[in-house]
PDB file of N, CA and C in Angstrom:
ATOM      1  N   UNK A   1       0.836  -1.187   0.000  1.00  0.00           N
ATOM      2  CA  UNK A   1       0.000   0.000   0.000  1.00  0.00           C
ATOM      3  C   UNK A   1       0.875   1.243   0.000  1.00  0.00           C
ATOM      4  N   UNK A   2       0.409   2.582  -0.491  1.00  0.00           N
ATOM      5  CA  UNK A   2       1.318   3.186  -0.586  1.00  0.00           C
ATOM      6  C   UNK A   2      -0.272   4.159  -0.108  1.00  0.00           C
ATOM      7  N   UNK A   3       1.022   5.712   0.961  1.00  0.00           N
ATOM      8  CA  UNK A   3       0.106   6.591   1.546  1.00  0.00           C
ATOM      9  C   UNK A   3       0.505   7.902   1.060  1.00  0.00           C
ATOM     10  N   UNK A   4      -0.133   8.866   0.595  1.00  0.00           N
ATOM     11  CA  UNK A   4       0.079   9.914   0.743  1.00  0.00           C
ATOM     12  C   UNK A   4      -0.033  11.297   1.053  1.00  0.00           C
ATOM     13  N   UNK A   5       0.507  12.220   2.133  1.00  0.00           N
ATOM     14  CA  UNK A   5       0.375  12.453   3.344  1.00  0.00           C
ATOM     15  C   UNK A   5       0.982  14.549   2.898  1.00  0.00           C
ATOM     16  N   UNK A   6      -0.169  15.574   3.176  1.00  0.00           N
ATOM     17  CA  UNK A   6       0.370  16.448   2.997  1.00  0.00           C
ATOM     18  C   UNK A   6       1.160  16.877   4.558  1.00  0.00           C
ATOM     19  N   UNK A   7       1.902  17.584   4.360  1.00  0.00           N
ATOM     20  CA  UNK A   7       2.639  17.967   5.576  1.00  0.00           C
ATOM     21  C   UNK A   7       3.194  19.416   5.385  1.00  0.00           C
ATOM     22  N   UNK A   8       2.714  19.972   6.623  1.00  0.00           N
ATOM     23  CA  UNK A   8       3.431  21.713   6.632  1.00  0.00           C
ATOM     24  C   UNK A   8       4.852  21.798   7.864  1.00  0.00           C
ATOM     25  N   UNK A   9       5.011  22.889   7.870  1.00  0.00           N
ATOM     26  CA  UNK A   9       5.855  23.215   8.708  1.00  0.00           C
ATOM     27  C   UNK A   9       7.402  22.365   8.204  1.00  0.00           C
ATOM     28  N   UNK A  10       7.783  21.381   7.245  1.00  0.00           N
ATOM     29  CA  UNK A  10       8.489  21.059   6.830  1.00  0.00           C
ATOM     30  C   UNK A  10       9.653  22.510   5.639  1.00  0.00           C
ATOM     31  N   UNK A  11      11.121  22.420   6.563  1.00  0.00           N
ATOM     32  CA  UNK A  11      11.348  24.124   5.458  1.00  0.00           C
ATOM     33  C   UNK A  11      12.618  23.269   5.057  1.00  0.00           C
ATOM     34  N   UNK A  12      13.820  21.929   5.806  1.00  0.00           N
ATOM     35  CA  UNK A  12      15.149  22.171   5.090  1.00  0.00           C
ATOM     36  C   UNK A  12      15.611  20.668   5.637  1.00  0.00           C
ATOM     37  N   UNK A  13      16.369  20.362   4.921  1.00  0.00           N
ATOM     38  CA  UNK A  13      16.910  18.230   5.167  1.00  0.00           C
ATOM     39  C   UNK A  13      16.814  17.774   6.526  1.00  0.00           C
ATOM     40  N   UNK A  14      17.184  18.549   7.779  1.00  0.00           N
ATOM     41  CA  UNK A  14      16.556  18.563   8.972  1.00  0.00           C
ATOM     42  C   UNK A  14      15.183  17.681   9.115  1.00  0.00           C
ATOM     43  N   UNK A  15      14.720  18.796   8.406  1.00  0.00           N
ATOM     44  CA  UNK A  15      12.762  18.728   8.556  1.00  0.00           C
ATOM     45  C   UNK A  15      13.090  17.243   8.076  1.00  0.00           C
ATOM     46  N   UNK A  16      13.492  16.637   6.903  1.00  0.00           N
ATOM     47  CA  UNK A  16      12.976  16.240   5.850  1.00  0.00           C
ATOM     48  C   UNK A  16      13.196  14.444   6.477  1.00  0.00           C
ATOM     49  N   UNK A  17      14.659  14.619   6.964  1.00  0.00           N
ATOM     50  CA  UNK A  17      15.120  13.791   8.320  1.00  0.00           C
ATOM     51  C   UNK A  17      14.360  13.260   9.203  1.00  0.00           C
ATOM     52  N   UNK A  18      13.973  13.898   9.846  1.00  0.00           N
ATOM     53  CA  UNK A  18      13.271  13.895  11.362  1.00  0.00           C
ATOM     54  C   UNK A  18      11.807  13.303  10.775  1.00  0.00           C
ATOM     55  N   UNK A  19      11.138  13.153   9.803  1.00  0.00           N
ATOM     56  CA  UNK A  19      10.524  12.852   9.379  1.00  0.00           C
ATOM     57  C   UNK A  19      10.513  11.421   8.994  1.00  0.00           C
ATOM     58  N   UNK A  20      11.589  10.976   8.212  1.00  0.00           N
ATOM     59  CA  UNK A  20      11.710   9.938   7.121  1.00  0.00           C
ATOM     60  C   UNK A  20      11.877   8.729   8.639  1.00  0.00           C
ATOM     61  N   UNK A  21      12.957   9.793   9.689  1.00  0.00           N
ATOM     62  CA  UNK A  21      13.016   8.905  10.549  1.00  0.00           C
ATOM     63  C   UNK A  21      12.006   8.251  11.726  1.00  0.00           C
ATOM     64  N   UNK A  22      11.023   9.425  11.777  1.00  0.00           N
ATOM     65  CA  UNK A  22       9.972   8.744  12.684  1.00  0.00           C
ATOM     66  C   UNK A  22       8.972   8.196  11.737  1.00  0.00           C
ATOM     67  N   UNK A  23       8.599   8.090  10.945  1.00  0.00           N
ATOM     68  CA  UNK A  23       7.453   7.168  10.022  1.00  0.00           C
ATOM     69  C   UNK A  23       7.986   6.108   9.603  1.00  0.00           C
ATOM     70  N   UNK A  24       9.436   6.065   9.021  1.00  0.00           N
ATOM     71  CA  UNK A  24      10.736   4.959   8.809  1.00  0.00           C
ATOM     72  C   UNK A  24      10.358   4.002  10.058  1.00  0.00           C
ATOM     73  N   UNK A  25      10.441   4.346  11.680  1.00  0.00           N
ATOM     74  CA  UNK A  25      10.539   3.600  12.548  1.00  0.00           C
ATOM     75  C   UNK A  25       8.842   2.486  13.598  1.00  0.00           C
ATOM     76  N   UNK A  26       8.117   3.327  12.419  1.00  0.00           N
ATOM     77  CA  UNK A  26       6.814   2.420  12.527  1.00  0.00           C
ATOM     78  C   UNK A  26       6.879   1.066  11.873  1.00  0.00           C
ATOM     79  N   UNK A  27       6.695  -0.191  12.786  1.00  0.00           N
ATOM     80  CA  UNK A  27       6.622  -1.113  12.377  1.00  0.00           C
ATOM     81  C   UNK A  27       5.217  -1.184  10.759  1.00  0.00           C
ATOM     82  N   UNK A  28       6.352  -2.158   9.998  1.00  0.00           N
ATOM     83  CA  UNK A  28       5.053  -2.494   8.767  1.00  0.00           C
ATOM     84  C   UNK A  28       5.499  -1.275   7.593  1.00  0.00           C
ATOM     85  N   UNK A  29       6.372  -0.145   8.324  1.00  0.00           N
ATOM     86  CA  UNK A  29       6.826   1.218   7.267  1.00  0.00           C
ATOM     87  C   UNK A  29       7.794   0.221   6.337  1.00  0.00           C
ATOM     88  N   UNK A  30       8.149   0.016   4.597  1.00  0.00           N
ATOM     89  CA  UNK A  30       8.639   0.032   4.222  1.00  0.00           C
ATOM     90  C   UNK A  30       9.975   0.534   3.683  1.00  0.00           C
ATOM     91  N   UNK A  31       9.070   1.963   3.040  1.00  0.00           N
ATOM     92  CA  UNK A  31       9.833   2.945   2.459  1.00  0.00           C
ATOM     93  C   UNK A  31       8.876   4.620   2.187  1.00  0.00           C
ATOM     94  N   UNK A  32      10.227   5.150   3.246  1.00  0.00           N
ATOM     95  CA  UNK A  32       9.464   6.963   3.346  1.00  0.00           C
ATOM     96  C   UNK A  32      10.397   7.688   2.196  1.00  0.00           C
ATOM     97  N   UNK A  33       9.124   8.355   1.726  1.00  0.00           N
ATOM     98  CA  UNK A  33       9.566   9.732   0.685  1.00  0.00           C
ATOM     99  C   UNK A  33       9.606  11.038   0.872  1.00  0.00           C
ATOM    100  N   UNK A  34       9.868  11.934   1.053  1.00  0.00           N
ATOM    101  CA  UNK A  34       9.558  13.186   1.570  1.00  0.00           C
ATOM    102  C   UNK A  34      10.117  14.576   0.307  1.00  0.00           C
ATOM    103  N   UNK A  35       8.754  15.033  -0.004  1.00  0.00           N
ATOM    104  CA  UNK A  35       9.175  16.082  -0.743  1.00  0.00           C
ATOM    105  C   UNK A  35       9.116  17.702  -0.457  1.00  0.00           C
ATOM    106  N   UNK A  36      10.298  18.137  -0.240  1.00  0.00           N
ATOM    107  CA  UNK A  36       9.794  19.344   0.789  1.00  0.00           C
ATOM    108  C   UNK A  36       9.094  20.677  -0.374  1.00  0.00           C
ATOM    109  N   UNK A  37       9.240  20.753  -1.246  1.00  0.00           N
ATOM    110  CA  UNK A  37       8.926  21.260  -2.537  1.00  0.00           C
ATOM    111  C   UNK A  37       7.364  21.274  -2.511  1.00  0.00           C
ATOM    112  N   UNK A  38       7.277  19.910  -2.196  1.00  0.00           N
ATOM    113  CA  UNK A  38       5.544  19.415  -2.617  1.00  0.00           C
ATOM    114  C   UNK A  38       4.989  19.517  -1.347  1.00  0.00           C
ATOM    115  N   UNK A  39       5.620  19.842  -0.295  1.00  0.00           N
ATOM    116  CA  UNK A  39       5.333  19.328   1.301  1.00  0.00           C
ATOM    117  C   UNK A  39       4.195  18.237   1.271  1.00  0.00           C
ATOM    118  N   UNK A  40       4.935  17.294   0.891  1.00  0.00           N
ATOM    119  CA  UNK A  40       4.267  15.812   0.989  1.00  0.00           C
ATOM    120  C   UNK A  40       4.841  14.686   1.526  1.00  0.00           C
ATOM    121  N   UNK A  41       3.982  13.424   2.282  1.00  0.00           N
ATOM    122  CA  UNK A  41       5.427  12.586   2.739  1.00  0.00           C
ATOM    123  C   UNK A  41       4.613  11.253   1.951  1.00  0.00           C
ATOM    124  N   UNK A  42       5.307  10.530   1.485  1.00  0.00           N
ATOM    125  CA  UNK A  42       4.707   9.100   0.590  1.00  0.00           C
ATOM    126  C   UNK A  42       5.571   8.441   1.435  1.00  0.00           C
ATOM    127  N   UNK A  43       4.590   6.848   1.820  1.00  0.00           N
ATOM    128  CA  UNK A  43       4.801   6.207   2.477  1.00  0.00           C
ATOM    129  C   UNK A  43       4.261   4.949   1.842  1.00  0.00           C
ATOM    130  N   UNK A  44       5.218   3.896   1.839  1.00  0.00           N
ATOM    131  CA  UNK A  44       4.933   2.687   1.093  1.00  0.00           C
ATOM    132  C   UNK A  44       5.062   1.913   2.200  1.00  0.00           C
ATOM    133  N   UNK A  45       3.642   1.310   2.870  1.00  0.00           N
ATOM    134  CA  UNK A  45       4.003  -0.157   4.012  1.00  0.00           C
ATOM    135  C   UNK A  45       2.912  -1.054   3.928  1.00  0.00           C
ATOM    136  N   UNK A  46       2.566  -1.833   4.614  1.00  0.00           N
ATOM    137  CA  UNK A  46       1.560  -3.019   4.621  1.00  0.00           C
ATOM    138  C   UNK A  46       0.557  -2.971   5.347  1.00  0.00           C
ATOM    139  N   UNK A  47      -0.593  -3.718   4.890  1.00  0.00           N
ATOM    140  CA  UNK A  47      -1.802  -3.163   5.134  1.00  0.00           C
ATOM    141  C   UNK A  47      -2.168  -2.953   6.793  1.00  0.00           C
ATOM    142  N   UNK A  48      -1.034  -3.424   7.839  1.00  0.00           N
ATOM    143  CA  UNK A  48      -0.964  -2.897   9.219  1.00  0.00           C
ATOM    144  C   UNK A  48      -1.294  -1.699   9.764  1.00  0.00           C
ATOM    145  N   UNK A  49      -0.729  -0.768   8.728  1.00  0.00           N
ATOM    146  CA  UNK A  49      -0.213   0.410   9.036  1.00  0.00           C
ATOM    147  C   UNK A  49      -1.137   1.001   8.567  1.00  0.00           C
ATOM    148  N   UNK A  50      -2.415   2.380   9.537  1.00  0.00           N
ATOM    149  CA  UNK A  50      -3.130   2.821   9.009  1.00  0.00           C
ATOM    150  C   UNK A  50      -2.851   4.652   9.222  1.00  0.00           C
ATOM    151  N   UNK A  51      -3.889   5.189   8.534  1.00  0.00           N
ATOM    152  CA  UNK A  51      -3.539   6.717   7.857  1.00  0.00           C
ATOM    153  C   UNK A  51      -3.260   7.272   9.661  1.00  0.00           C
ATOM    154  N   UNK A  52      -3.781   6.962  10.317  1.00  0.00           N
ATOM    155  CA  UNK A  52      -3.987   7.784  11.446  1.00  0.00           C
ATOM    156  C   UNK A  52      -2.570   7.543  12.310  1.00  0.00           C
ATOM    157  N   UNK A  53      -2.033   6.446  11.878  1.00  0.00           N
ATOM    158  CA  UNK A  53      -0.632   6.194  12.749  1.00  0.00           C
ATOM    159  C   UNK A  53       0.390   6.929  12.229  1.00  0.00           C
ATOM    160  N   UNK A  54       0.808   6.811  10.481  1.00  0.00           N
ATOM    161  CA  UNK A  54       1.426   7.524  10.181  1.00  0.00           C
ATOM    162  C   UNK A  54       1.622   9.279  10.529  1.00  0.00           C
ATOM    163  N   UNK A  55       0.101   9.781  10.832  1.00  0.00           N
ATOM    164  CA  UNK A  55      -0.143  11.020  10.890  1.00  0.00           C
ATOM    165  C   UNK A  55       0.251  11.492  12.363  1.00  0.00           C
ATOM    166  N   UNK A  56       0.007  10.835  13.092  1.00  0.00           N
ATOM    167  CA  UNK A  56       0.400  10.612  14.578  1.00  0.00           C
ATOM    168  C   UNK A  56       2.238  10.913  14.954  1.00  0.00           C
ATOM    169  N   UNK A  57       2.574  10.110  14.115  1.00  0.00           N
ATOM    170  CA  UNK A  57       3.944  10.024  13.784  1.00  0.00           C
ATOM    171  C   UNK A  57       4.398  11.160  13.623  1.00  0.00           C
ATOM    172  N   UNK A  58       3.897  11.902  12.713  1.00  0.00           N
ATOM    173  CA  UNK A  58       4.285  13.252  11.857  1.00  0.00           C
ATOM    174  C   UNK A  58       3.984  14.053  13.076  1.00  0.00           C
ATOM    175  N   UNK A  59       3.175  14.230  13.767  1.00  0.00           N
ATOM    176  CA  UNK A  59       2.523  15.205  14.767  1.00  0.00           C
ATOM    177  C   UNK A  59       3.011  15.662  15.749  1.00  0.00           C
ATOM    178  N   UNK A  60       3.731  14.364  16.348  1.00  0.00           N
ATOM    179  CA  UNK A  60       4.505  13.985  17.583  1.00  0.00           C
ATOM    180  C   UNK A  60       5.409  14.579  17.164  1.00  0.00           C
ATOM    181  N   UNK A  61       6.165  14.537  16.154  1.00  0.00           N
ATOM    182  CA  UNK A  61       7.233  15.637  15.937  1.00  0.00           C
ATOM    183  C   UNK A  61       7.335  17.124  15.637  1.00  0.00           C
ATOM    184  N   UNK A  62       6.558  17.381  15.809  1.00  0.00           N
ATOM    185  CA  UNK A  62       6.090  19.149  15.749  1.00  0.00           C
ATOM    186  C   UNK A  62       5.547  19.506  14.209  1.00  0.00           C
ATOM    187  N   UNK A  63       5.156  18.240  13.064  1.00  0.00           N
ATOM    188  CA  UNK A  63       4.498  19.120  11.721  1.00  0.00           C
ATOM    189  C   UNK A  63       3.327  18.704  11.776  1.00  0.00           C
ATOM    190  N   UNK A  64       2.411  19.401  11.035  1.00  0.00           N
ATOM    191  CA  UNK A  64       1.050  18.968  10.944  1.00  0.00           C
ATOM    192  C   UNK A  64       0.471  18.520   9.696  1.00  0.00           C
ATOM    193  N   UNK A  65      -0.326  17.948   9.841  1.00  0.00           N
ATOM    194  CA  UNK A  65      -0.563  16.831   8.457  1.00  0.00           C
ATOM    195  C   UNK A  65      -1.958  17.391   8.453  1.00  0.00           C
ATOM    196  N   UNK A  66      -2.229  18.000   6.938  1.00  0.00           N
ATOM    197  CA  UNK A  66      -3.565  18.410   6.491  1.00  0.00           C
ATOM    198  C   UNK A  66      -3.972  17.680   5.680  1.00  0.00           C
TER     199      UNK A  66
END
């Protein structure tokens, strides 16, 4: 399954980091994309993993997912 996830507050490789690494560390996460351009994060994992965890993920780290 693949997710895709708008995200603000994302501005520089930092952001882009801190990101890849907390959605990266959800069990069932495959593979994180992060485009700071598009402020979007694509997330490829298995059908475990639902929209609200990933977003959770993102949150907990100070960006917000619209």
């Amino acid at each position: 399954m693949q997710t895709v996830l708008n995200v603000e507050g994302m501005s520089c490789s930092h952001c882009e980091a801190a990101v890849k690494k907390a959605v990266g560390a959800l069990p069932g996460v495959a593979e994180v994309s992060v485009s700071l351009a598009g402020k979007t994060v694509t997330v490829a994992h298995g059908e475990g993993v639902g929209e609200a965890e990933l977003k959770r993920a993102i949150e907990d780290i100070g960006y917000d997912v619209v």
